[in-house]
N, C-alpha and C. Protein backbone atom coordinates (compact mmCIF):
# COMPACT_ATOMS: atom_id res chain seq x y z
N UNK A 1 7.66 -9.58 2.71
CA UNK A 1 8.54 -8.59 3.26
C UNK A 1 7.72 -7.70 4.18
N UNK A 2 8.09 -7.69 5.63
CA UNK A 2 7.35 -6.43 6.08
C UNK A 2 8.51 -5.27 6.61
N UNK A 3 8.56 -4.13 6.85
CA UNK A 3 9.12 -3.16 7.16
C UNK A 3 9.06 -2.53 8.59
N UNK A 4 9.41 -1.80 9.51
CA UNK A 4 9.18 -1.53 10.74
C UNK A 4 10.61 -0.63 10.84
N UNK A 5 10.15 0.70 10.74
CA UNK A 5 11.29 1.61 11.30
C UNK A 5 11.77 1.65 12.85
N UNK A 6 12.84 1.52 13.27
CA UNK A 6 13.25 1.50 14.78
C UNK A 6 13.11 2.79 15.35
N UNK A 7 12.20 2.62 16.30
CA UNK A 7 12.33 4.06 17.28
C UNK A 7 10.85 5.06 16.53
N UNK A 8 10.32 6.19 17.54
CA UNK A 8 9.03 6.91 17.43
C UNK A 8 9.38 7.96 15.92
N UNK A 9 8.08 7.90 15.44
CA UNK A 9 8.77 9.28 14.63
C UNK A 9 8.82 9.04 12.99
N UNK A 10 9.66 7.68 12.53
CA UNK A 10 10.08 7.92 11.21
C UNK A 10 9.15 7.26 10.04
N UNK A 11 9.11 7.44 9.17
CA UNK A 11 8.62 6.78 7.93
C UNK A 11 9.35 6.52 7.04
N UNK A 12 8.83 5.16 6.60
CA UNK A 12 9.45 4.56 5.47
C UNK A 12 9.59 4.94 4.04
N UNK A 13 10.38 5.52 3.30
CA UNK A 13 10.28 5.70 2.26
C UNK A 13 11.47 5.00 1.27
N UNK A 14 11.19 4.42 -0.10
CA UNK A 14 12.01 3.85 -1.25
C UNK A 14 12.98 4.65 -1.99
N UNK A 15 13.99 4.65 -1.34
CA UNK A 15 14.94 5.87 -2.08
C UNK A 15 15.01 5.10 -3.44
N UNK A 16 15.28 4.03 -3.71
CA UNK A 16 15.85 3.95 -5.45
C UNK A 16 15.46 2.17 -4.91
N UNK A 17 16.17 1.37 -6.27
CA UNK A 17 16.47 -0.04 -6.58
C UNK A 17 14.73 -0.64 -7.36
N UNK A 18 14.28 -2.03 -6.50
CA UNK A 18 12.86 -2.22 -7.20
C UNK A 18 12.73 -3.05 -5.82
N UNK A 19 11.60 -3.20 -5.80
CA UNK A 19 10.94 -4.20 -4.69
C UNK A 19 10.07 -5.46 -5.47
N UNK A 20 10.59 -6.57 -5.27
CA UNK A 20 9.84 -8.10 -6.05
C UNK A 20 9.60 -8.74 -4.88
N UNK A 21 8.28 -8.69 -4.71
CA UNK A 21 7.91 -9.65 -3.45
C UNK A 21 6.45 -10.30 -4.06
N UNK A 22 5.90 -10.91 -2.93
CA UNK A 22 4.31 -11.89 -3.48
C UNK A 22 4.03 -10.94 -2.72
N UNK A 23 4.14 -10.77 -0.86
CA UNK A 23 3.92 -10.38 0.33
C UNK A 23 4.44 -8.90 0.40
N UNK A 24 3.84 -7.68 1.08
CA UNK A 24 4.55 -6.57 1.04
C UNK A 24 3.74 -5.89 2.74
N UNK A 25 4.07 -5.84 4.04
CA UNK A 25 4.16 -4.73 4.85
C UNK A 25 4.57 -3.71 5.18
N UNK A 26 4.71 -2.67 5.53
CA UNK A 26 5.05 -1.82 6.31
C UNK A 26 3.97 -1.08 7.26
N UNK A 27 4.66 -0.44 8.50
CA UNK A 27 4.12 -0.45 9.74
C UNK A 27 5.18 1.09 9.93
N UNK A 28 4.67 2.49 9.58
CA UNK A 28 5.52 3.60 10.45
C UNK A 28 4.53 4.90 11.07
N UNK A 29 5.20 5.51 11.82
CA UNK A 29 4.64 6.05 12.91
C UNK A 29 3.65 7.47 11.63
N UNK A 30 5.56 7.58 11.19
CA UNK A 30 4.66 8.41 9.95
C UNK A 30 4.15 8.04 8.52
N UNK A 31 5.25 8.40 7.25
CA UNK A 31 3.97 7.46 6.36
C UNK A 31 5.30 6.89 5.54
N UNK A 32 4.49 5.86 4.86
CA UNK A 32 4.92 4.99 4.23
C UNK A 32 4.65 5.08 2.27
N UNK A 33 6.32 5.03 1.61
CA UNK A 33 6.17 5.43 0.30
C UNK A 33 7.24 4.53 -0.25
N UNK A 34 6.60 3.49 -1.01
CA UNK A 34 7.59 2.80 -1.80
C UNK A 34 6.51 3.28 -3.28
N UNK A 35 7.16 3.41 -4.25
CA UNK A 35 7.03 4.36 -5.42
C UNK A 35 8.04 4.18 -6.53
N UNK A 36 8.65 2.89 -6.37
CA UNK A 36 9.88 2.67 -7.10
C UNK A 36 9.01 2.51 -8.67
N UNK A 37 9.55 3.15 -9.69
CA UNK A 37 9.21 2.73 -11.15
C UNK A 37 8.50 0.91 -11.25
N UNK A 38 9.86 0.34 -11.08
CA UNK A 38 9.73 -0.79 -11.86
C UNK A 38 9.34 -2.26 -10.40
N UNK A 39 8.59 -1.79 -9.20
CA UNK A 39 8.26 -2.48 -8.25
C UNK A 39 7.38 -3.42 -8.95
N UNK A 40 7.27 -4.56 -8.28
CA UNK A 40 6.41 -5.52 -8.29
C UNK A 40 5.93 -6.60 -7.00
N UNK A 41 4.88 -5.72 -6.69
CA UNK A 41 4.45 -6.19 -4.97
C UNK A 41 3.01 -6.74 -5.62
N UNK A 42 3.01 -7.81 -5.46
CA UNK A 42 1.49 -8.53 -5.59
C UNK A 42 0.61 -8.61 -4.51
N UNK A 43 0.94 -8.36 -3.36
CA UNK A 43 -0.16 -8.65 -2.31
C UNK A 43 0.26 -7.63 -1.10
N UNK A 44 -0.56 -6.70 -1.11
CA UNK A 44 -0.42 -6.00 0.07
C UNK A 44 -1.24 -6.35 1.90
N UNK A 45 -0.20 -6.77 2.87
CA UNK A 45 -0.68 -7.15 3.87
C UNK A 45 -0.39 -6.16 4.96
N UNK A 46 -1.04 -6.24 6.01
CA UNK A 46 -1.44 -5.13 7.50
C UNK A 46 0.05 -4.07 7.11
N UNK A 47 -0.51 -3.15 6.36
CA UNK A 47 0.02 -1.66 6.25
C UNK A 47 -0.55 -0.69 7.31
N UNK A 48 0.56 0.04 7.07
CA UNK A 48 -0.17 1.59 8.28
C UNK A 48 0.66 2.85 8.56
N UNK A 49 0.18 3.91 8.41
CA UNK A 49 1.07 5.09 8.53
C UNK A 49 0.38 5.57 10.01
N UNK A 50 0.89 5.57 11.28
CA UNK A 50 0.39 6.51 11.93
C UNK A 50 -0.15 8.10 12.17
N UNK A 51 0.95 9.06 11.20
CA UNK A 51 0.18 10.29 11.51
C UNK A 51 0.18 10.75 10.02
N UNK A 52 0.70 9.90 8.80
CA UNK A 52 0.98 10.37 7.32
C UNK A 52 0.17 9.79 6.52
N UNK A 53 0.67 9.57 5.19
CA UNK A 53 0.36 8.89 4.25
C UNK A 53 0.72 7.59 3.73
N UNK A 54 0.37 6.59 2.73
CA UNK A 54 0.28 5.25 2.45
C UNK A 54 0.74 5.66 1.18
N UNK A 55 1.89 5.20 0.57
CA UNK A 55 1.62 5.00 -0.94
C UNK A 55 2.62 3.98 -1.78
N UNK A 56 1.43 3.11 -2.27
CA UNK A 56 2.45 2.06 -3.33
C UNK A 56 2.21 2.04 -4.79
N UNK A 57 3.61 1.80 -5.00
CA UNK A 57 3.32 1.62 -6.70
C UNK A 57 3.70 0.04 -7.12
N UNK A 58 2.77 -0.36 -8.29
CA UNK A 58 3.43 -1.30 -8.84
C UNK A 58 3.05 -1.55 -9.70
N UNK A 59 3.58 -2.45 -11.08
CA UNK A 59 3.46 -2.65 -12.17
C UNK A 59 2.70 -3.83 -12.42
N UNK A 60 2.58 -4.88 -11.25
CA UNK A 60 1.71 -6.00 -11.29
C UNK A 60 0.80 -5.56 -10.60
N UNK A 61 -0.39 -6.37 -10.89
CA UNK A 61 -1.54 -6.89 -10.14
C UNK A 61 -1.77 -6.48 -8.28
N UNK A 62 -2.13 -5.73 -8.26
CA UNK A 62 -2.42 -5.71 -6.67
C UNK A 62 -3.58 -5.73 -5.99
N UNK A 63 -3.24 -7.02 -4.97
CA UNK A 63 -4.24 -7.72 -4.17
C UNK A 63 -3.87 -6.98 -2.75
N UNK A 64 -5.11 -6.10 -2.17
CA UNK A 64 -5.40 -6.48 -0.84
C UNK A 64 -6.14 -6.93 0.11
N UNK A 65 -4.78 -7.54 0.79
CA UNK A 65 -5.12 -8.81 1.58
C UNK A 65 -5.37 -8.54 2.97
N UNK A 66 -5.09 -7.37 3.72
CA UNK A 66 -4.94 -7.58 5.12
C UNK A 66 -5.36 -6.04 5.46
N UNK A 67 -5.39 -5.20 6.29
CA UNK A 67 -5.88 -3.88 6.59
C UNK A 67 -4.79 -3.25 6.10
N UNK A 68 -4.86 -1.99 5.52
CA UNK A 68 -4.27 -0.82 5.41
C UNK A 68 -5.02 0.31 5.52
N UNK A 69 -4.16 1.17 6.14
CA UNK A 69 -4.59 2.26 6.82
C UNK A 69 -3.77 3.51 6.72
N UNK A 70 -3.95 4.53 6.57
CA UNK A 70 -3.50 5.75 6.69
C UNK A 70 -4.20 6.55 7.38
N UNK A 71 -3.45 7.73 8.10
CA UNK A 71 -4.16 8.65 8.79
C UNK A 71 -4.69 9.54 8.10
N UNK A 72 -3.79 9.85 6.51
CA UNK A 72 -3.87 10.81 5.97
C UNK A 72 -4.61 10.25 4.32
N UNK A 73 -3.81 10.37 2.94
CA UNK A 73 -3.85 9.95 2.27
C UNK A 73 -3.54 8.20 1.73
N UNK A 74 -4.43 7.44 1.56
CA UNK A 74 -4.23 6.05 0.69
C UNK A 74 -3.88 5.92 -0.51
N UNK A 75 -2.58 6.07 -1.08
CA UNK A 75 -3.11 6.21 -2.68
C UNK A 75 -2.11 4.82 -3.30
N UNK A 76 -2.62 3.82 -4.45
CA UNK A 76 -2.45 2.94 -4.70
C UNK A 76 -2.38 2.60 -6.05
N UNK A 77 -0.78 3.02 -6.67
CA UNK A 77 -0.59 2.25 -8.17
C UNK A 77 -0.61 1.15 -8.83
N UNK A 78 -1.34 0.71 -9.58
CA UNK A 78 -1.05 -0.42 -10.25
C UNK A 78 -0.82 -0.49 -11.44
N UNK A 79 -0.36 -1.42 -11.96
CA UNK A 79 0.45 -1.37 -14.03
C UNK A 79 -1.10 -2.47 -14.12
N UNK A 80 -1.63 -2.65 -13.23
CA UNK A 80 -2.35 -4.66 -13.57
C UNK A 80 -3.89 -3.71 -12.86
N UNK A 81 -4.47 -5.02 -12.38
CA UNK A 81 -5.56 -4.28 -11.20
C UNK A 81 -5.40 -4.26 -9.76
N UNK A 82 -6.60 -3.73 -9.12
CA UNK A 82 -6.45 -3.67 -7.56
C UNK A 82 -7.69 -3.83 -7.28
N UNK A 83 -7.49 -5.14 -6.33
CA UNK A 83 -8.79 -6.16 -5.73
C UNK A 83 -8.61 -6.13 -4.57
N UNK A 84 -9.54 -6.70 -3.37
CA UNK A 84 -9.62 -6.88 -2.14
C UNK A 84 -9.96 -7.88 -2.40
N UNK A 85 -9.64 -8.39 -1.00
CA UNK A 85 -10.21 -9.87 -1.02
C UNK A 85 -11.25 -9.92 0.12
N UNK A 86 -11.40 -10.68 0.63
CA UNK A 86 -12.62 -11.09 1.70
C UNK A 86 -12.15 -10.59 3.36
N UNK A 87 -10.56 -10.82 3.54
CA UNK A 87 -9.57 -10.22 4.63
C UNK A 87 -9.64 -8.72 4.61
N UNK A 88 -9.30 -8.29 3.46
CA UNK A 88 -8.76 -7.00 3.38
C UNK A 88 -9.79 -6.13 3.06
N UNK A 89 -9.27 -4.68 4.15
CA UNK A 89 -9.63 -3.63 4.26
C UNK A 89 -9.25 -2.33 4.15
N UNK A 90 -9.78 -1.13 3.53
CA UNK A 90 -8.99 -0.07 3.72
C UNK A 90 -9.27 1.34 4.79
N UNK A 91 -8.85 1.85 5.10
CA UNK A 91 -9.42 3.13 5.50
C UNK A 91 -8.22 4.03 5.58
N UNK A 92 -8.68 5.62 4.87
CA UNK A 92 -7.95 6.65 4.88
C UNK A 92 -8.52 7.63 4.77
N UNK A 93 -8.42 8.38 5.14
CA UNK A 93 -9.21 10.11 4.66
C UNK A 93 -9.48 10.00 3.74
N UNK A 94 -8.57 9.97 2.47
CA UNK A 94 -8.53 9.68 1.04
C UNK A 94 -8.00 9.19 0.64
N UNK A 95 -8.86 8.51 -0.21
CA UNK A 95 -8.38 7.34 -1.16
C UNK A 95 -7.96 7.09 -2.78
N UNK A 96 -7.06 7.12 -3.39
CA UNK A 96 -6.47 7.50 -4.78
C UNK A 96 -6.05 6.19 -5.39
N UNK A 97 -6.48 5.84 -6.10
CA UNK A 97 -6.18 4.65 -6.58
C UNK A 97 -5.92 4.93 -8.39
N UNK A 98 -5.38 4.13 -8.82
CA UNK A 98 -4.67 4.14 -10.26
C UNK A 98 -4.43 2.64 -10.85
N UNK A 99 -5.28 1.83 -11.62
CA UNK A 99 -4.92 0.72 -12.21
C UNK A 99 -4.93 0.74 -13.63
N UNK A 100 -4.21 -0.34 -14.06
CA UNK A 100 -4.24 -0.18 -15.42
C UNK A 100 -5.35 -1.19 -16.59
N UNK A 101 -5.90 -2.05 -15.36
CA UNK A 101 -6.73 -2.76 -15.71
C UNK A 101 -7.94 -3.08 -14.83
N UNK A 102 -8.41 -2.24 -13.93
CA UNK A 102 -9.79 -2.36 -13.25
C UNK A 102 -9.40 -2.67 -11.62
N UNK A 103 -10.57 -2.21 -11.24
CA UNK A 103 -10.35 -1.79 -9.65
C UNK A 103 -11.56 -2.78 -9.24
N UNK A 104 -11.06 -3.54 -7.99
CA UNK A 104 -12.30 -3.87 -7.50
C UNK A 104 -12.04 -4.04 -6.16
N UNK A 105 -13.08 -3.26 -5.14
CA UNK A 105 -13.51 -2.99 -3.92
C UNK A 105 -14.40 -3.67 -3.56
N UNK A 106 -14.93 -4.46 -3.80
CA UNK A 106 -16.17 -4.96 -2.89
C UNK A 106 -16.95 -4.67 -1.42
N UNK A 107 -16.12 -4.37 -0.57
CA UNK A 107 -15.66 -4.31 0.43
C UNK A 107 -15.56 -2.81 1.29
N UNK A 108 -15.69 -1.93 0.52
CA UNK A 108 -15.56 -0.63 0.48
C UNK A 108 -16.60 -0.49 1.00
N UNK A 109 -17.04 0.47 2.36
CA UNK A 109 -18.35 1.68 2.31
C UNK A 109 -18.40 2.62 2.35
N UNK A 110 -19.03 3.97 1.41
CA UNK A 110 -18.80 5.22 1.55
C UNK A 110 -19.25 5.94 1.95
């Protein structure tokens, strides 16, 4: 699933329901917030908030796979862990992460 608000200006945010995907994008000018309780996004690919914040939640396992970026805040729930892979990268001012079973960055420099 990737996301893309129409027109300058808006950000994406998860008013209610759940999100079940393998694949998860979004791409907004401002920031991007899916935060649903009971989501389950396994693989996060080329994310980006232009002038805001980044934030996902989920109850599975999260892999990233592709760049994500925020201008502002990165912050990243998981119920499982959160890995990078060899593709994926992050960068944000700050970075907040939350797993329920271990974090791994490799990939990271601080």
């Amino acid at each position: 699933m990737s996301l893309r608000p129409a027109g300058p200006g808006p950000s994406i945010t998860q008013v209610s329901g759940t999100v079940d995907v393998g694949f998860f994008g979004a791409n907004a000018n401002g920031s991007v917030t899916i935060n649903g309780a009971n989501n389950q996004i396994r693989r996060l690919v080329a994310t980006s908030s232009g002038a805001g914040s980044v934030s996902i939640r989920t109850t599975t396992d999260l892999a990233i796979g592709q760049p994500v970026t925020a201008s502002q805040a990165l912050s990243l729930a998981s119920g499982g862990r959160i890995y990078q892979d060899s593709a994926g990268y992050v960068v944000a001012n700050t970075l907040n992460l939350r797993a329920g079973t271990g974090i791994s960055l490799p990939h990271v420099r601080a």
